[in-house]
N, C-alpha and C. Protein backbone atom coordinates (compact mmCIF):
# COMPACT_ATOMS: atom_id res chain seq x y z
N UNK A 1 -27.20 2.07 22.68
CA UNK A 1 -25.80 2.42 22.54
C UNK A 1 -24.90 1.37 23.19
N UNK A 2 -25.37 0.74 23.96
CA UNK A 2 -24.63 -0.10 24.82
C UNK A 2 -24.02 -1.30 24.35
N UNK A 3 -25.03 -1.76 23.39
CA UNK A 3 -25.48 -2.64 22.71
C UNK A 3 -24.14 -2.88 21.79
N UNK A 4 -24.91 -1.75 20.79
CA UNK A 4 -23.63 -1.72 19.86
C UNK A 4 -22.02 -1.36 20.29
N UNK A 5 -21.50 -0.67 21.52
CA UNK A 5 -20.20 -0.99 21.96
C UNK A 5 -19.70 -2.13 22.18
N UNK A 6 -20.67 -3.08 22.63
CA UNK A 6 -20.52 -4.42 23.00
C UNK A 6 -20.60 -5.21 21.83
N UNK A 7 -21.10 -5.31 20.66
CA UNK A 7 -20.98 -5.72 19.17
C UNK A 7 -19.47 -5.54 18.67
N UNK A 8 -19.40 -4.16 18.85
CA UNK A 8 -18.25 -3.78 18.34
C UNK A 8 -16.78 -4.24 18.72
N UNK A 9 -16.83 -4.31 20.29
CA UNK A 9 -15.87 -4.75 21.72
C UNK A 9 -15.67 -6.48 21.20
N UNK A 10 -16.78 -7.09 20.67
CA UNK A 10 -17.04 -8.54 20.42
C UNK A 10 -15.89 -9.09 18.94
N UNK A 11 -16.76 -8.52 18.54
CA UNK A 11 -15.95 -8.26 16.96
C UNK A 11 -14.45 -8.19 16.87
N UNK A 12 -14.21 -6.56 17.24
CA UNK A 12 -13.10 -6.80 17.23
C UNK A 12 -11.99 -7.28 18.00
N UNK A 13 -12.51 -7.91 19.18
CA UNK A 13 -11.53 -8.77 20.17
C UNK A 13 -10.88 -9.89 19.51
N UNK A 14 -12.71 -10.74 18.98
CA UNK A 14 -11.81 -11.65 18.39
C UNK A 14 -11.28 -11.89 17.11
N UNK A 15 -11.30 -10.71 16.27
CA UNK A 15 -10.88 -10.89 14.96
C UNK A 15 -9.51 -10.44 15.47
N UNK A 16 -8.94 -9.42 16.03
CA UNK A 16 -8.04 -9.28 16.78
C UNK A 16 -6.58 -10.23 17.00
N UNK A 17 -7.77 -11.17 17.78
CA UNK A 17 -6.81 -12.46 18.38
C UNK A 17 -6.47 -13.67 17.20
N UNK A 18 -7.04 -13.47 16.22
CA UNK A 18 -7.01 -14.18 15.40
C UNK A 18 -5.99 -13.67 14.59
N UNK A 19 -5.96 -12.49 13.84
CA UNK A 19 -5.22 -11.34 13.55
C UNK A 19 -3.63 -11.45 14.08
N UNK A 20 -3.72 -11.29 15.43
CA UNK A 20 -2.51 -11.79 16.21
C UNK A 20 -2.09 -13.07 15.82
N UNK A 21 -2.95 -14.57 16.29
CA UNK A 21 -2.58 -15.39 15.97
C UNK A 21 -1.93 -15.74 14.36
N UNK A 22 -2.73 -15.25 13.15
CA UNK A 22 -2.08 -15.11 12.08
C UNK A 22 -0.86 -14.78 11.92
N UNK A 23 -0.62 -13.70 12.52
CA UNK A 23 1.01 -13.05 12.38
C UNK A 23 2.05 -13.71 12.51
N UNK A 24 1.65 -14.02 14.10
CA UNK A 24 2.92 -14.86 14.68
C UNK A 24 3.23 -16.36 13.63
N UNK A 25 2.00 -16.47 13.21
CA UNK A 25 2.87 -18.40 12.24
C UNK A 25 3.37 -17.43 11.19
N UNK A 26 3.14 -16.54 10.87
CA UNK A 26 3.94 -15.89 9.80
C UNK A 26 5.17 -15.69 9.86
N UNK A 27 5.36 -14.91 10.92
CA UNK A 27 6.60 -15.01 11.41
C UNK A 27 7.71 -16.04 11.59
N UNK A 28 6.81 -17.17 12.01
CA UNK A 28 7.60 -18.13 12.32
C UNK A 28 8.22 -19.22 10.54
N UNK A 29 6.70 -19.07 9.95
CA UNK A 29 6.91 -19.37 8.76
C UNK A 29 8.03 -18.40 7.79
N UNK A 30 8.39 -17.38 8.03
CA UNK A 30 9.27 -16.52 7.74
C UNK A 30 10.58 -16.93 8.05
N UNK A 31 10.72 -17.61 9.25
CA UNK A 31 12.27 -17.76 9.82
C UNK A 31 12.35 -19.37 9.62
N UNK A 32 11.15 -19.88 9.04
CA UNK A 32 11.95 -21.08 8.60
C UNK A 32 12.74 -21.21 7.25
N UNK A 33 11.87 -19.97 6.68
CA UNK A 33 11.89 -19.77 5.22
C UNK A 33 13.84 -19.59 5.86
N UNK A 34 14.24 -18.48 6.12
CA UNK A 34 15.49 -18.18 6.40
C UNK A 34 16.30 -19.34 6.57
N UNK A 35 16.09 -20.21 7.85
CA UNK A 35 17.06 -21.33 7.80
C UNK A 35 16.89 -22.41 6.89
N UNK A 36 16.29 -22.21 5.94
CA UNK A 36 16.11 -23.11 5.21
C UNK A 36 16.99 -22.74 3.33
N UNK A 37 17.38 -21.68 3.66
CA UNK A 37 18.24 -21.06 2.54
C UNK A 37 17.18 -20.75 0.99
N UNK A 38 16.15 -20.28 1.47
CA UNK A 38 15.44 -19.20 0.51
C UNK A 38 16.08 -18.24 0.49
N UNK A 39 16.01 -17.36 -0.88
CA UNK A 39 16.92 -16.14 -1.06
C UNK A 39 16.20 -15.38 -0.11
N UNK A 40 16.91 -14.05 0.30
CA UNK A 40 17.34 -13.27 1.21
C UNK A 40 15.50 -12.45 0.88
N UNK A 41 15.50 -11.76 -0.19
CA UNK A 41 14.21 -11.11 -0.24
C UNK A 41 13.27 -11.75 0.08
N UNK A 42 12.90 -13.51 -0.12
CA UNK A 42 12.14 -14.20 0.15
C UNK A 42 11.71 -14.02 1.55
N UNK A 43 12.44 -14.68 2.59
CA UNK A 43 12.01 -13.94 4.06
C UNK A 43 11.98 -12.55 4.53
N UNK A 44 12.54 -12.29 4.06
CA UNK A 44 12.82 -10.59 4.19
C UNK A 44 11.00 -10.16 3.84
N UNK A 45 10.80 -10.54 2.71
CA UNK A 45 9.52 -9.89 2.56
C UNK A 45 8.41 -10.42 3.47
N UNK A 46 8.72 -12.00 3.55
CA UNK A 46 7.45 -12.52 4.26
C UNK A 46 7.70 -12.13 5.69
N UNK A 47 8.96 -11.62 6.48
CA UNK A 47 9.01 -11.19 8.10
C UNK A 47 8.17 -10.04 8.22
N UNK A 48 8.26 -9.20 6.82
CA UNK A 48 7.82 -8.01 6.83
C UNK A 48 6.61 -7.39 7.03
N UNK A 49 5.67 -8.59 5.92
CA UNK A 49 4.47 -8.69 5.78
C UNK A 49 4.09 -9.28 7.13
N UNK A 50 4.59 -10.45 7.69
CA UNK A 50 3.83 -10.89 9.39
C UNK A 50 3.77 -9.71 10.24
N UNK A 51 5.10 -9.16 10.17
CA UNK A 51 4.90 -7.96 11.35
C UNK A 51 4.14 -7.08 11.28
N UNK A 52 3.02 -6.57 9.80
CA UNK A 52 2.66 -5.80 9.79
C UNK A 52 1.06 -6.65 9.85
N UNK A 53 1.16 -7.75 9.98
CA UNK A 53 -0.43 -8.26 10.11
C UNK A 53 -0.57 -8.59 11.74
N UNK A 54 0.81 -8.81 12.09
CA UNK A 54 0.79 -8.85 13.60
C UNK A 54 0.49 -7.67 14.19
N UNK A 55 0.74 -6.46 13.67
CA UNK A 55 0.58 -5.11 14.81
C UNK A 55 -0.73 -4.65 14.04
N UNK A 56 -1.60 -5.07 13.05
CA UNK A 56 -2.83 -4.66 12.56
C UNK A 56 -3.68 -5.62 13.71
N UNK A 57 -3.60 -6.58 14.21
CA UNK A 57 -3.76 -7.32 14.97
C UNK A 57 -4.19 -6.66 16.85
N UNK A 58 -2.67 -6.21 16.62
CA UNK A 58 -2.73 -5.49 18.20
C UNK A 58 -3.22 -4.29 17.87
N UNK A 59 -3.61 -3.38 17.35
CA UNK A 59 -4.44 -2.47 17.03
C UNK A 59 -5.85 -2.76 17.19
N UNK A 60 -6.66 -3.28 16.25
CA UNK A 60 -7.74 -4.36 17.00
C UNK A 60 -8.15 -4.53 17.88
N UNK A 61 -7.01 -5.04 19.07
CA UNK A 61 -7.30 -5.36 20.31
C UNK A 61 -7.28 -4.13 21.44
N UNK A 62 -6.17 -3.19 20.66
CA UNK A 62 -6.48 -1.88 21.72
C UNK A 62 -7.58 -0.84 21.44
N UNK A 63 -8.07 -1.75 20.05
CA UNK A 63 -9.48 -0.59 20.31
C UNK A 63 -10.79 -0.95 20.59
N UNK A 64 -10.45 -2.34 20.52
CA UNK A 64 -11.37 -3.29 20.86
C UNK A 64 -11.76 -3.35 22.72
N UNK A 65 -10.77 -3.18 23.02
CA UNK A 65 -10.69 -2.20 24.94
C UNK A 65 -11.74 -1.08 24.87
N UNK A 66 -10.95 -0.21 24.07
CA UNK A 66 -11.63 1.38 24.28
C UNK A 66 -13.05 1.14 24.00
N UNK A 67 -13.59 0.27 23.50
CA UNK A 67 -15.29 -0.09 23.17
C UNK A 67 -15.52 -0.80 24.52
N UNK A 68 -15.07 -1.80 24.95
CA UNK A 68 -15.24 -2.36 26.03
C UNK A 68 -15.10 -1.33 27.27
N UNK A 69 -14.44 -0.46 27.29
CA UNK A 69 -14.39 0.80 28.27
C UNK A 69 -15.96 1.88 28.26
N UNK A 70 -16.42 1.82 26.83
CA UNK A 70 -17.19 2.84 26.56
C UNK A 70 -18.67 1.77 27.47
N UNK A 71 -18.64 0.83 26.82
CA UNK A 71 -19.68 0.04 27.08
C UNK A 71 -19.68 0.05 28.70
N UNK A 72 -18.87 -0.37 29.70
CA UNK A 72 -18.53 -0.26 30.90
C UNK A 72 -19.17 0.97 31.59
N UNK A 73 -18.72 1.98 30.56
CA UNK A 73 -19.03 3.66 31.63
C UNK A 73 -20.67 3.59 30.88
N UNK A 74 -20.89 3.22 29.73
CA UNK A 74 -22.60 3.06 29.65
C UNK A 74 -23.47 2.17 30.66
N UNK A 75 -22.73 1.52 31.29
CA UNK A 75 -23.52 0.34 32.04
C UNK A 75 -23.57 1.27 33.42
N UNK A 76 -22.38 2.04 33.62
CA UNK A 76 -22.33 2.99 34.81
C UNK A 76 -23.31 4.01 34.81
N UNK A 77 -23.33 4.65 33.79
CA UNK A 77 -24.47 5.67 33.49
C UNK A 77 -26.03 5.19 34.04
N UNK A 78 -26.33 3.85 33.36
CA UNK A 78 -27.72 3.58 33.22
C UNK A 78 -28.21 3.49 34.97
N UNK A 79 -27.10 2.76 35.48
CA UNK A 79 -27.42 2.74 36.90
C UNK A 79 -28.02 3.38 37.47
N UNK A 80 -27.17 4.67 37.07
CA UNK A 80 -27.50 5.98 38.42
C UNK A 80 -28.99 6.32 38.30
């Protein structure tokens, strides 16, 4: 069991951070789109779409904890 929390904790940390990292050039690629005088829906849609790959991202990473927590109190268990 331990095993696989720690697979899981692995996984999704760093797809996670990557996840994150994706977003944010999105974002940023979004607000160049803006000062750069693309029509209005054009960034509008692409801010939209980053923010929602950015917080799929931080999701990831907060559950990617709660495995790393589980794994932790398994390592506590085996001790005793």
């Amino acid at each position: 069991m331990k095993q696989q929390y720690h697979r899981r904790w692995l996984l999704q940390s760093v797809s996670g951070l990557i996840i994150v990292s994706a977003g944010l050039c999105m974002v940023i690629e979004a607000g160049i789109y803006k000062s750069s005088g693309v029509p209005v829906w054009n960034w509008v849609a692409a801010g939209t779409l980053s923010l929602i790959v950015f917080n799929a991202g931080l999701c990831l990473l907060v559950d990617a904890l709660r495995f790393r927590m589980l794994r932790d109190q398994a390592e506590k268990n085996d001790s005793r």
